[in-house]
Protein backbone atom coordinates (compact mmCIF):
# COMPACT_ATOMS: atom_id res chain seq x y z
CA UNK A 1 -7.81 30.98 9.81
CA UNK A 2 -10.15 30.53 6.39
CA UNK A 3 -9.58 33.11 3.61
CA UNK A 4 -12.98 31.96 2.50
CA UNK A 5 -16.10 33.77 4.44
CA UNK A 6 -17.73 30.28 5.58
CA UNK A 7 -21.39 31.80 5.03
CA UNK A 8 -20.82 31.96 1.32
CA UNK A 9 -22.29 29.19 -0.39
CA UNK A 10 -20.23 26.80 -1.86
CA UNK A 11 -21.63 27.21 -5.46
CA UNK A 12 -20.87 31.14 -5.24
CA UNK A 13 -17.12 29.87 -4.73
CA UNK A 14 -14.78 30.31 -8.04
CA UNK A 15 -12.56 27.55 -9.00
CA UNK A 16 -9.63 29.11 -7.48
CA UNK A 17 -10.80 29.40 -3.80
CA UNK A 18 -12.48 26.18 -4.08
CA UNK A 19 -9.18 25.11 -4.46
CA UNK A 20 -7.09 26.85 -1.73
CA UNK A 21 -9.96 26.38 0.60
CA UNK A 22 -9.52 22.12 -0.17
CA UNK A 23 -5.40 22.82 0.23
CA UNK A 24 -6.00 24.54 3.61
CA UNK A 25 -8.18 22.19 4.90
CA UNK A 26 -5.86 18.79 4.18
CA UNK A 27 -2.79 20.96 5.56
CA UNK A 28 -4.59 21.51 9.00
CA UNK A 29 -6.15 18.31 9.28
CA UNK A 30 -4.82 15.55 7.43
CA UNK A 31 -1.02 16.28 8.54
CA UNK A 32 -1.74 15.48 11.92
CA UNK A 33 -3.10 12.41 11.07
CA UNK A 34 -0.40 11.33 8.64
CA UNK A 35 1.93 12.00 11.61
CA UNK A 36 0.38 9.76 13.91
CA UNK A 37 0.21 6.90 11.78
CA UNK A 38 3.70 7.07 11.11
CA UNK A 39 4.65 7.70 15.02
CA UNK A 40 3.06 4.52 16.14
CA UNK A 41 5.45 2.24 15.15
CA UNK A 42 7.94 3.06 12.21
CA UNK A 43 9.61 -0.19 12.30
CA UNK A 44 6.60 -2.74 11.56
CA UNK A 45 6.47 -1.95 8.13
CA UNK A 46 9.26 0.07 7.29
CA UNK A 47 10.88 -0.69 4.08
CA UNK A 48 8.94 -3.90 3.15
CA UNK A 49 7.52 -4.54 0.41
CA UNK A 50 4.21 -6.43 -0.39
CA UNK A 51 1.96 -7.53 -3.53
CA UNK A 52 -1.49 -8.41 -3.55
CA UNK A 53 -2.81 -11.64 -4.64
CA UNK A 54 -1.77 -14.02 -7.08
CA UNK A 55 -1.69 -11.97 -9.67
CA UNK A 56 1.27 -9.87 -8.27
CA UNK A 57 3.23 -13.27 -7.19
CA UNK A 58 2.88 -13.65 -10.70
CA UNK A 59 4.01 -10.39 -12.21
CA UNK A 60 6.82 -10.12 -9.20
CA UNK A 61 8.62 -13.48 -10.13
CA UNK A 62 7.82 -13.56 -13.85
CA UNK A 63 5.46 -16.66 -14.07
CA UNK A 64 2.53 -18.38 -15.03
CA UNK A 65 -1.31 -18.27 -12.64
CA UNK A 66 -0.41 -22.15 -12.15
CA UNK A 67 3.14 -21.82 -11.18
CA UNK A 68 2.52 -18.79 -8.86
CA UNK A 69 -0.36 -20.98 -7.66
CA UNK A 70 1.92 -23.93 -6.74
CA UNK A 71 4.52 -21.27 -5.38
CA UNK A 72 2.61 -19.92 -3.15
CA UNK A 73 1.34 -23.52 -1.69
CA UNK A 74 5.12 -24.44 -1.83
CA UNK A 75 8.42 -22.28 -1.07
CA UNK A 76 6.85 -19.05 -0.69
CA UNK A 77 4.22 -20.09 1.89
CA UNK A 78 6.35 -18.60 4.83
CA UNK A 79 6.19 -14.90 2.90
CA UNK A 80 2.68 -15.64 2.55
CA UNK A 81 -0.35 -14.34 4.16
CA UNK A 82 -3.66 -15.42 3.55
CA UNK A 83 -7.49 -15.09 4.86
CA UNK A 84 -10.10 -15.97 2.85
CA UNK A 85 -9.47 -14.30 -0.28
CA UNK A 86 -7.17 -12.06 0.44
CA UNK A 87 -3.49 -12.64 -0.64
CA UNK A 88 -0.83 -10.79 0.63
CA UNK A 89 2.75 -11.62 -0.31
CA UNK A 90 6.12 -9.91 2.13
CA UNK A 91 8.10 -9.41 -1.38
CA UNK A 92 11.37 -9.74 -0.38
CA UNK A 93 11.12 -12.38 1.67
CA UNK A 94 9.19 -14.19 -1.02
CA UNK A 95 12.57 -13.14 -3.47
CA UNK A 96 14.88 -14.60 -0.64
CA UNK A 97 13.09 -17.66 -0.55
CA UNK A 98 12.60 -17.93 -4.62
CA UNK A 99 16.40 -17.17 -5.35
CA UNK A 100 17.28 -19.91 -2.26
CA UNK A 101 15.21 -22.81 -4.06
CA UNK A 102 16.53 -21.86 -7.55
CA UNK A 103 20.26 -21.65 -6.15
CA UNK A 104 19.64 -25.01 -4.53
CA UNK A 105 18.76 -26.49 -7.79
């Protein structure tokens, strides 16, 4: 049910209804869709944790481009996903396999 008369034009609208009319339409149709993404399958990516590139390798672990370069190629490369340019890094596996190395040392 719209509280805004949907023959009005939507210049003619003030500020306010634009507004409620936006709210109303993401409750009705966008929760549904939320839902369903979620309901598919909760337990492929719940509670991990990724960074992008080699840029967050580098920011994640506290290093130089080089070293998170050579990382990547070297002790990480199980945690590591990539596919042309695309990078994609599972964080705490990458962390697991970072603090194992450095322990071993």
């Amino acid at each position: 049910m719209s509280l805004i008369d949907s023959t009005r034009p939507l210049y003619a609208l003030s500020e306010g209804e634009f507004f409620q009319h936006l709210e109303e339409f993401f409750k009705s149709n966008l929760s549904g869709t939320l839902r369903d993404r979620t309901s598919t399958d909760p337990d492929a990516t719940a509670g991990k944790r990724f960074v992008y590139g080699i840029t967050g390798i580098e920011r994640a672990l506290g290093v130089s481009h080089k070293t998170a370069q050579r990382l990547k190629d070297g002790i990480l490369a199980p945690a590591v996903k990539q596919r042309g340019r695309k990078i994609i890094t599972d964080l705490d596996l990458a962390l697991q396999l970072f603090d194992e190395k450095k322990g071993g040392k």
